[in-house]
N, C-alpha and C. Protein backbone atom coordinates (compact mmCIF):
# COMPACT_ATOMS: atom_id res chain seq x y z
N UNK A 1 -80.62 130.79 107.58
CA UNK A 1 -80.27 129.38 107.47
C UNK A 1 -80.17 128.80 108.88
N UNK A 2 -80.87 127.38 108.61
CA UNK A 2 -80.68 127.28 110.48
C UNK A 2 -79.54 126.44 110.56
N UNK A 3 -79.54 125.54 111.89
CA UNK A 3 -78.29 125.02 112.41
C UNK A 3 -77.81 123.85 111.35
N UNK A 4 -76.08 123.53 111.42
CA UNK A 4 -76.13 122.30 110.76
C UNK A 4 -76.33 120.70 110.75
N UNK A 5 -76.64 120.34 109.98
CA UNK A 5 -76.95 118.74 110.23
C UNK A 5 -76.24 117.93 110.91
N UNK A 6 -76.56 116.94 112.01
CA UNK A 6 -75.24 116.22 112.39
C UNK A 6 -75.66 115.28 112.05
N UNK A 7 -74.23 113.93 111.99
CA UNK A 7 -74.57 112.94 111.43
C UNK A 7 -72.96 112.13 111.91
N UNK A 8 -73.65 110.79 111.67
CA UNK A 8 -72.16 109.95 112.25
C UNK A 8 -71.87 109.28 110.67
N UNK A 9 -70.28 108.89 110.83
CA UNK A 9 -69.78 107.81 109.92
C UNK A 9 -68.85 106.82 110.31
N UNK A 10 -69.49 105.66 109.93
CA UNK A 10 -68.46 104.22 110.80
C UNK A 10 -67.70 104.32 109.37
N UNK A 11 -66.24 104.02 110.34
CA UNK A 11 -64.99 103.59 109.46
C UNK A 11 -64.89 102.18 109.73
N UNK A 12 -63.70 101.96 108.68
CA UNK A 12 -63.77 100.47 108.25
C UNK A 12 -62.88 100.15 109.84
N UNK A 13 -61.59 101.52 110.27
CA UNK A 13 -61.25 101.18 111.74
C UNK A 13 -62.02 101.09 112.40
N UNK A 14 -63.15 101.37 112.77
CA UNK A 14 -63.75 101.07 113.77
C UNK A 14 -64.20 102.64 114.88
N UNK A 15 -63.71 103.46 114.16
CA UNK A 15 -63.59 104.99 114.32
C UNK A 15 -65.29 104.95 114.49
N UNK A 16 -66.23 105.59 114.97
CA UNK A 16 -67.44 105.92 114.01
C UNK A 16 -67.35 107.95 114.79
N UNK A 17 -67.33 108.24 113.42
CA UNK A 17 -66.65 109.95 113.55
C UNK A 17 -68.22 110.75 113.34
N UNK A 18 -68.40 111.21 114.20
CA UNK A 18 -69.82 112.74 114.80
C UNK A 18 -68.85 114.00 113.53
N UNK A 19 -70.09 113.95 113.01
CA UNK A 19 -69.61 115.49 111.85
C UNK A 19 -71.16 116.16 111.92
N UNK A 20 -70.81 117.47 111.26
CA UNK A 20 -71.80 118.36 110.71
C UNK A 20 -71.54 118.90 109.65
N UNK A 21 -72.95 118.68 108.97
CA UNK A 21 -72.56 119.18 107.71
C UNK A 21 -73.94 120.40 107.37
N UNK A 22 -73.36 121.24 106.66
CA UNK A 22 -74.35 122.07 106.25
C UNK A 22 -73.63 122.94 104.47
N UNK A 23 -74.91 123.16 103.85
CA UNK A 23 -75.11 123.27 102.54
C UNK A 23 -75.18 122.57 101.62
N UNK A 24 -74.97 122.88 100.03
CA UNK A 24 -75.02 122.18 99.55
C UNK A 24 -74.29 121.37 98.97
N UNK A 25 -74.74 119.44 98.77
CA UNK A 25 -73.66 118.72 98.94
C UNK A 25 -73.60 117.84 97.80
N UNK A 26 -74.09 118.68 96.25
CA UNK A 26 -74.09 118.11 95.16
C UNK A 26 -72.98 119.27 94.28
N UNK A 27 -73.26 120.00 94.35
CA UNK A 27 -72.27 120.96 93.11
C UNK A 27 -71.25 121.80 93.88
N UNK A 28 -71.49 122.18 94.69
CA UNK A 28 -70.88 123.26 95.87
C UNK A 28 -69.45 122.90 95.96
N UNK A 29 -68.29 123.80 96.24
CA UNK A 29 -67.14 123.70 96.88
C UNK A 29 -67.24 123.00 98.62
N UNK A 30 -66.36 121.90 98.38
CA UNK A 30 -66.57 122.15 99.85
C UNK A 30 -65.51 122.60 101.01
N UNK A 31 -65.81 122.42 102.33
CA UNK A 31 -64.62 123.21 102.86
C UNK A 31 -64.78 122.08 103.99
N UNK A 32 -63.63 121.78 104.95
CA UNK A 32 -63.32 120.81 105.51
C UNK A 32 -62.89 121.47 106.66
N UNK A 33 -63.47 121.59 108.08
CA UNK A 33 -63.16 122.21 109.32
C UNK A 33 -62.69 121.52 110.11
N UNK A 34 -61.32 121.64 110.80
CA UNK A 34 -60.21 120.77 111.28
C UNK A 34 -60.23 121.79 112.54
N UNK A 35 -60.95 121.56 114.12
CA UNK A 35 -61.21 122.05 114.90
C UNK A 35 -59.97 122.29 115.77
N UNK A 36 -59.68 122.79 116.77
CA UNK A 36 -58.53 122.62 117.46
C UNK A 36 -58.64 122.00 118.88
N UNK A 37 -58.05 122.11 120.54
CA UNK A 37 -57.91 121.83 121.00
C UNK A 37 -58.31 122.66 122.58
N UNK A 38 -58.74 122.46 123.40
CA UNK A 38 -59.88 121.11 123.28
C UNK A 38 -61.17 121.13 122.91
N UNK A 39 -61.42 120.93 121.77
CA UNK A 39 -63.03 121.30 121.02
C UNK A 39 -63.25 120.51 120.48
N UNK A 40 -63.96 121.22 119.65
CA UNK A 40 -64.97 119.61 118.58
C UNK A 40 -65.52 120.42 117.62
N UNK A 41 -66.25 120.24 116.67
CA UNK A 41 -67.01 120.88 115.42
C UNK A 41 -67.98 121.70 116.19
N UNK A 42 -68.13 121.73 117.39
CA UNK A 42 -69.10 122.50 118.25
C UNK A 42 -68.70 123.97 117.90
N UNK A 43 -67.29 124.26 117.69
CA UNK A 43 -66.70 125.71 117.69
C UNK A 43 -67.10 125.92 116.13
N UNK A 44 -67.75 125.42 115.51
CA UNK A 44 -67.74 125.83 114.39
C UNK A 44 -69.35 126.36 113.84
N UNK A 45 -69.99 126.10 115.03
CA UNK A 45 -71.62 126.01 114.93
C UNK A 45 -72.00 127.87 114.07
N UNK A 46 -71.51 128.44 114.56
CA UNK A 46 -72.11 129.98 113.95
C UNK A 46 -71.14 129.99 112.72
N UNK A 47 -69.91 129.29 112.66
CA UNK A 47 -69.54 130.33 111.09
C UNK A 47 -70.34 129.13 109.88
N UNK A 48 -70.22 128.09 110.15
CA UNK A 48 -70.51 127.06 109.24
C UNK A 48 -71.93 127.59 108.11
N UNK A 49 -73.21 128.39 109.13
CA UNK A 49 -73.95 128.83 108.56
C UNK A 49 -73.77 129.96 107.55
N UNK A 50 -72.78 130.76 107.80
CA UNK A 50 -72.20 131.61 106.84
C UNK A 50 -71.53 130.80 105.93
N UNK A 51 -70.84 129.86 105.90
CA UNK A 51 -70.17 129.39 104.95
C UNK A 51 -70.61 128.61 103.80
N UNK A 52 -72.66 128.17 103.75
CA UNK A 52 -72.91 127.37 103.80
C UNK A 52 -73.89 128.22 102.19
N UNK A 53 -73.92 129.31 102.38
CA UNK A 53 -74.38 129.59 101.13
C UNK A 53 -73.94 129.96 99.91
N UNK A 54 -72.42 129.50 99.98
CA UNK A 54 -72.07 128.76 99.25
C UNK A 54 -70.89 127.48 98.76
N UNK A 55 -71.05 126.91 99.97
CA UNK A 55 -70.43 125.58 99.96
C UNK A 55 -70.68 124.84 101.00
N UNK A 56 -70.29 123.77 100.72
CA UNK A 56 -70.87 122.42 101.02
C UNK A 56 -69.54 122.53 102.34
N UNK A 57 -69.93 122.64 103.75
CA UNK A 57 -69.43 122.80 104.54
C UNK A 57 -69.27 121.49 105.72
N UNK A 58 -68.09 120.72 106.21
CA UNK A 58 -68.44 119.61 106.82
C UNK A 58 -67.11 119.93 108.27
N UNK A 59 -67.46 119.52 109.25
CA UNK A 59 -66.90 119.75 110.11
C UNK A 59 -66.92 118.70 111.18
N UNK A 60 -65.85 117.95 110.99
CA UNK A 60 -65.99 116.53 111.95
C UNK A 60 -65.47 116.60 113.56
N UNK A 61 -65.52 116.23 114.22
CA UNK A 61 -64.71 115.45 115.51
C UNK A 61 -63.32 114.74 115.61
N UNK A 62 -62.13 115.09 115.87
CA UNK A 62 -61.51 114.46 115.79
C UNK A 62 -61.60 113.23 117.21
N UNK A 63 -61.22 112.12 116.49
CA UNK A 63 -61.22 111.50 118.00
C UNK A 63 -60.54 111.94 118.82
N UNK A 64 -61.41 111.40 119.98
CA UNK A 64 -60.51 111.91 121.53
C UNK A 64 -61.29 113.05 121.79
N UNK A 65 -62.66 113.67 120.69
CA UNK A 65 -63.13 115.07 121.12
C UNK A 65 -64.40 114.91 120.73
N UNK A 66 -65.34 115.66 121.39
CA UNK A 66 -66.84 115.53 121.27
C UNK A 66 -67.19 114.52 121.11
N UNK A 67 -67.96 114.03 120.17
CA UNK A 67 -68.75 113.30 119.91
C UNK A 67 -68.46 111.96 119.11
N UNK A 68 -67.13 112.12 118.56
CA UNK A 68 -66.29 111.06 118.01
C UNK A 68 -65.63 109.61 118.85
N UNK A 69 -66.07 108.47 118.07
CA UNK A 69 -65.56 107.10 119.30
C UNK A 69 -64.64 106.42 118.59
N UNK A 70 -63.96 106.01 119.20
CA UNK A 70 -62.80 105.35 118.66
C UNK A 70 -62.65 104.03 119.57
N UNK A 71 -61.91 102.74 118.54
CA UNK A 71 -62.07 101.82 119.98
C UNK A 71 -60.86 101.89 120.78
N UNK A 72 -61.08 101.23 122.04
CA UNK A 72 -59.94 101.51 122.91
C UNK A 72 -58.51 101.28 122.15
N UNK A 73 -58.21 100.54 121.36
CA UNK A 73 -56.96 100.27 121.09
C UNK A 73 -56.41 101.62 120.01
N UNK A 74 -57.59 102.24 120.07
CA UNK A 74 -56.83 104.02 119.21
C UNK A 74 -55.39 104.29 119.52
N UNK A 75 -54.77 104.78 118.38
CA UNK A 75 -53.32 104.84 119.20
C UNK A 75 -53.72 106.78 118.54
N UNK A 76 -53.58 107.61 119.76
CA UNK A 76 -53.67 108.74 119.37
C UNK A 76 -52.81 109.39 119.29
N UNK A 77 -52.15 109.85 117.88
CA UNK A 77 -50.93 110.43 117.21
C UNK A 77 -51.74 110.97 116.32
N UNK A 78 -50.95 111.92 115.82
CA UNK A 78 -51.07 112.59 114.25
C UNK A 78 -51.71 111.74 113.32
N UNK A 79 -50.21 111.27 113.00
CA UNK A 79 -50.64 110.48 111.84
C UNK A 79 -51.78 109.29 112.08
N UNK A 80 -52.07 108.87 113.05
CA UNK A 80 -53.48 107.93 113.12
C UNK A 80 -54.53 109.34 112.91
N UNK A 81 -54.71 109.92 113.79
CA UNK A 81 -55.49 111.33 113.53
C UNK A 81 -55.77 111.58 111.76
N UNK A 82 -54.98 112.09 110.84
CA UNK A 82 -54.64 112.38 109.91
C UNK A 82 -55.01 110.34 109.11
N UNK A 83 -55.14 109.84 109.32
CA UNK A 83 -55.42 108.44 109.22
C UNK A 83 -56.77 108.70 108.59
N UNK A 84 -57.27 108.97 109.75
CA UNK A 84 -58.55 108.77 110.35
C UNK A 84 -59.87 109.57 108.91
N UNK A 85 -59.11 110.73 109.22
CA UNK A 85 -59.64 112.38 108.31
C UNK A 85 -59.74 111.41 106.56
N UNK A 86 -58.75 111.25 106.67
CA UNK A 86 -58.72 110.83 105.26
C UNK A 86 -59.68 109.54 105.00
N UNK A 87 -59.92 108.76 105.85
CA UNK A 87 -60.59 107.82 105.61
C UNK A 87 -62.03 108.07 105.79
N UNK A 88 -62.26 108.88 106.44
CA UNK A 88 -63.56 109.85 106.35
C UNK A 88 -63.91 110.75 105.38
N UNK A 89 -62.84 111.40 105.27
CA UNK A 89 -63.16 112.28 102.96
C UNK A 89 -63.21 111.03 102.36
N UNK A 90 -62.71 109.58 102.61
CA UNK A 90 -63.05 108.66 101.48
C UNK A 90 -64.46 108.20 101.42
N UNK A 91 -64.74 107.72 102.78
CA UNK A 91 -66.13 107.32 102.65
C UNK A 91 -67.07 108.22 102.15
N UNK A 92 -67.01 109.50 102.57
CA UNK A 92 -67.87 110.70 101.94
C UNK A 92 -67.58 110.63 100.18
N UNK A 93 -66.66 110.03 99.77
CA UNK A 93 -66.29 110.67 98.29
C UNK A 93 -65.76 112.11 98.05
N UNK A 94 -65.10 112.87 98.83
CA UNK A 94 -64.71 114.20 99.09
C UNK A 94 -63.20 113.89 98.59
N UNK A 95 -63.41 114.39 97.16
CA UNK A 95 -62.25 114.50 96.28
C UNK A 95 -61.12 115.59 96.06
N UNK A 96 -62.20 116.59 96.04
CA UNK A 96 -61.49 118.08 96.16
C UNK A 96 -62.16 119.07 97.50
N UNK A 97 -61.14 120.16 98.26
CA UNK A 97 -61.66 120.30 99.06
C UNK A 97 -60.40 121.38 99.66
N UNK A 98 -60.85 122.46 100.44
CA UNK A 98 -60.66 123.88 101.10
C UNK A 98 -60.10 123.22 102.59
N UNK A 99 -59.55 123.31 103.48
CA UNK A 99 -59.11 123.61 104.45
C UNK A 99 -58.93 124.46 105.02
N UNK A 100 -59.84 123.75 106.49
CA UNK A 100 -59.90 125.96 107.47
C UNK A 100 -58.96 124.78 108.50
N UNK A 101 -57.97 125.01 108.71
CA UNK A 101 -57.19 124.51 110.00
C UNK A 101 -57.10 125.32 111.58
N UNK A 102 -57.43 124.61 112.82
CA UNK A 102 -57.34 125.68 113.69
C UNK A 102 -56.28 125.03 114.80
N UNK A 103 -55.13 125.62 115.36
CA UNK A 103 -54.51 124.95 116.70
C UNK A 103 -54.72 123.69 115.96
N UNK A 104 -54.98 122.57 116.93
CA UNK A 104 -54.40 121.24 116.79
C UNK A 104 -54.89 120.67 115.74
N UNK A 105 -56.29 121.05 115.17
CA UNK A 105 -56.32 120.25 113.82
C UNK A 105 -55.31 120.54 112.59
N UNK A 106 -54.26 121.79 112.76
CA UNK A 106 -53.28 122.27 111.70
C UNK A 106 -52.46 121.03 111.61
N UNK A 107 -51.90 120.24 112.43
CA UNK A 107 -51.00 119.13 112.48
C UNK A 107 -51.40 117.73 110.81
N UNK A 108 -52.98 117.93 111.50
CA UNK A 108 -53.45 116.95 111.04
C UNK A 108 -54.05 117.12 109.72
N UNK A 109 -54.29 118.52 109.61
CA UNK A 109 -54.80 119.11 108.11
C UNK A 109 -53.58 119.21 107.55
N UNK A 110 -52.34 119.87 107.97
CA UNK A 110 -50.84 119.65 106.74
C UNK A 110 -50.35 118.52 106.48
N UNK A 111 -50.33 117.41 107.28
CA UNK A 111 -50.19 116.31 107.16
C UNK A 111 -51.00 115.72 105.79
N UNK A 112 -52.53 115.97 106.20
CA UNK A 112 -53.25 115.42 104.62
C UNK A 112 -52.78 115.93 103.87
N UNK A 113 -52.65 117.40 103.90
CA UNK A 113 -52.03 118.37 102.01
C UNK A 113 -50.60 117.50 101.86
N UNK A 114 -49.51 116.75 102.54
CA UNK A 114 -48.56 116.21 101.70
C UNK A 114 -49.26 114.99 101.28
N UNK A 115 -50.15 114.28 102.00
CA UNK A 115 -50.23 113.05 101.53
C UNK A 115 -51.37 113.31 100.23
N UNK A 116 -52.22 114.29 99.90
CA UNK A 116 -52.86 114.63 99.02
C UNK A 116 -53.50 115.93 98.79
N UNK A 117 -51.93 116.05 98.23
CA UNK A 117 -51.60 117.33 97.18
C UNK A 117 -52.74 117.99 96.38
N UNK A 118 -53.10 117.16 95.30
CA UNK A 118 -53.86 117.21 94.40
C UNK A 118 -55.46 117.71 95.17
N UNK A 119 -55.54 117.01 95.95
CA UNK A 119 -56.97 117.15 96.59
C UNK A 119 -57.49 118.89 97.44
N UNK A 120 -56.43 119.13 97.26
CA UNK A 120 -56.60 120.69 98.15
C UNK A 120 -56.61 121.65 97.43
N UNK A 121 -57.54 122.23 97.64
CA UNK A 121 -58.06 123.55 96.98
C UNK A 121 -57.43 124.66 97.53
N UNK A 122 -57.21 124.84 98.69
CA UNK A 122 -56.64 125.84 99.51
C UNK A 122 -56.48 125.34 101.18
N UNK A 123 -55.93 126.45 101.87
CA UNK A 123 -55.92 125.98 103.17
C UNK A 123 -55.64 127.20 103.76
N UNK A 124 -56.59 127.64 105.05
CA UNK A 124 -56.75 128.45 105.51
C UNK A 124 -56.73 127.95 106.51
N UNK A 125 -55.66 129.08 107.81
CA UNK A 125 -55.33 128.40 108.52
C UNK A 125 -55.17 129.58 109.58
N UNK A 126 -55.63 129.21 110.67
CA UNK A 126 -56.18 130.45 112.44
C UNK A 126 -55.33 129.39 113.44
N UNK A 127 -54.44 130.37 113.98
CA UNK A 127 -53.60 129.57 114.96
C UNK A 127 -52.66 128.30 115.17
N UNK A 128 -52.71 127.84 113.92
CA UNK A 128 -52.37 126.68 113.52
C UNK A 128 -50.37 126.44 113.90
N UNK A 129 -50.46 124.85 114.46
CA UNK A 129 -49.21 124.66 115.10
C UNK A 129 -48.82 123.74 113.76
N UNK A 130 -47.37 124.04 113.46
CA UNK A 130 -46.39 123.13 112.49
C UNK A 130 -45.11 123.07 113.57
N UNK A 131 -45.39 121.53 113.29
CA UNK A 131 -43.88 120.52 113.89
C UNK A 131 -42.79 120.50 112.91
N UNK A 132 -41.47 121.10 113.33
CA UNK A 132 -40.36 120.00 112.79
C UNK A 132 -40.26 118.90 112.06
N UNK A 133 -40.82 117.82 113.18
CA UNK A 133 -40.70 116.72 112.55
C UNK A 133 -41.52 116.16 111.12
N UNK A 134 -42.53 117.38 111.11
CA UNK A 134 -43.47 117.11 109.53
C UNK A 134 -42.91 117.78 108.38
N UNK A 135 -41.60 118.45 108.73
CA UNK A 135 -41.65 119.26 107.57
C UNK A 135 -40.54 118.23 106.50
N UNK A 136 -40.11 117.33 106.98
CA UNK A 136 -39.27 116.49 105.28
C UNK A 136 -38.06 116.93 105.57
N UNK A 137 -36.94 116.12 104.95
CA UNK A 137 -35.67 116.36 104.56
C UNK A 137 -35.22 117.33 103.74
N UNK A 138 -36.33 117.94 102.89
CA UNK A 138 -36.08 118.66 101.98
C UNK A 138 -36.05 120.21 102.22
N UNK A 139 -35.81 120.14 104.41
CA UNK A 139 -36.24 121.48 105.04
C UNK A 139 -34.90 121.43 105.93
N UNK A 140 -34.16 120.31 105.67
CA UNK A 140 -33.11 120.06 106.36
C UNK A 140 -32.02 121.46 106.47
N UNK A 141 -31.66 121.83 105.91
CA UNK A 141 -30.58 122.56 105.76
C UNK A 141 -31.09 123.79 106.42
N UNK A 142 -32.41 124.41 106.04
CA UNK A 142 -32.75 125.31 106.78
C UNK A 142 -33.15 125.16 108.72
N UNK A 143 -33.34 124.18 108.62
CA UNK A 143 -33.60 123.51 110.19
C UNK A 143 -32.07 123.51 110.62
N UNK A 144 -31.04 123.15 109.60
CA UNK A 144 -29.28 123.30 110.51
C UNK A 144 -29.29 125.07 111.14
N UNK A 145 -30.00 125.31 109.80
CA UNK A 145 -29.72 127.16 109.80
C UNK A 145 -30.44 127.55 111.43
N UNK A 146 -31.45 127.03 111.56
CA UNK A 146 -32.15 127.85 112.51
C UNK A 146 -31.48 127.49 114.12
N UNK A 147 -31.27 126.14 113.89
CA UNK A 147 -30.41 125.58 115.31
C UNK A 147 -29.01 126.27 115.68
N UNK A 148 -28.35 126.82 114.37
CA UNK A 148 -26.79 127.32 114.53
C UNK A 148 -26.63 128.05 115.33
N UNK A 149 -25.74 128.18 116.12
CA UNK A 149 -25.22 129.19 116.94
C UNK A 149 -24.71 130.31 116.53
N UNK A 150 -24.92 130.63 115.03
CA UNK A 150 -24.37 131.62 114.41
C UNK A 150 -25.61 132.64 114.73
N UNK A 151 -27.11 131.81 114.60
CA UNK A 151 -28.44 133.04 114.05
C UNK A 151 -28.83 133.32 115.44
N UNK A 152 -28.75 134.61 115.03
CA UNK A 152 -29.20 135.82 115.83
C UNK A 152 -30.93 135.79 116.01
């Protein structure tokens, strides 16, 4: 199988996001490659072809990296990041969908699984950083636990 396809998509922000996609992109599972730092879908060039016989494999740019433009007034955070992703599975129509998270795209790939639950098939995840501040109130008590001066 040879290399994968690249291709751009303008957002309605004004984002226009550099992806690659390879396999097939009618019946196939697909899987969603959330690159890390400082890279781009470039790091993904040799496995994507393995991944590709059998699923529909897409691997974007986050802005601020490779090949991805954003206009100057980008405010680059997470959640614009995680903004961004999602508004790019919309334009694609990418309903259901696998997560490979790596280093800094983990922020921005757990971020989508709360905001859409339903949509994730799985999430596989290499090096991947989780913040504090993403994990909810509902992590509170264990976050007192870990700060206490009691734990060893």
């Amino acid at each position: 199988m040879g290399p994968p396809t690249t291709k751009q998509a303008n957002l309605f922000s004004g984002v226009r996001v550099f992806y690659r996609e390879q396999g097939n992109t009618v019946n196939a599972p697909t899987i969603l490659l959330l690159h890390g730092f400082p890279s781009s879908s470039h790091q993904f060039r040799n496995l994507m072809p393995l991944l590709a016989t059998k699923y529909r494999v897409i691997a974007p740019d986050l802005p601020g990296f490779g090949f991805t433009e954003a206009p100057s007034n980008f405010v680059y955070t997470f959640e614009s990041l995680t903004a961004t992703v999602a508004d790019f599975l919309d334009l694609l129509d990418i309903q259901k969908f696998t997560m490979y998270i790596f280093d800094y795209g983990a922020p921005v790939g757990l971020r989508l699984a709360l905001q859409r639950p339903d949509a994730i098939q799985a999430i596989i995840t290499q090096n991947g950083n989780a913040y504090l501040e993403g994990f909810g109130a509902a992590w509170q008590p264990l976050k007192d636990f870990w700060v206490s001066d009691g734990f060893a």
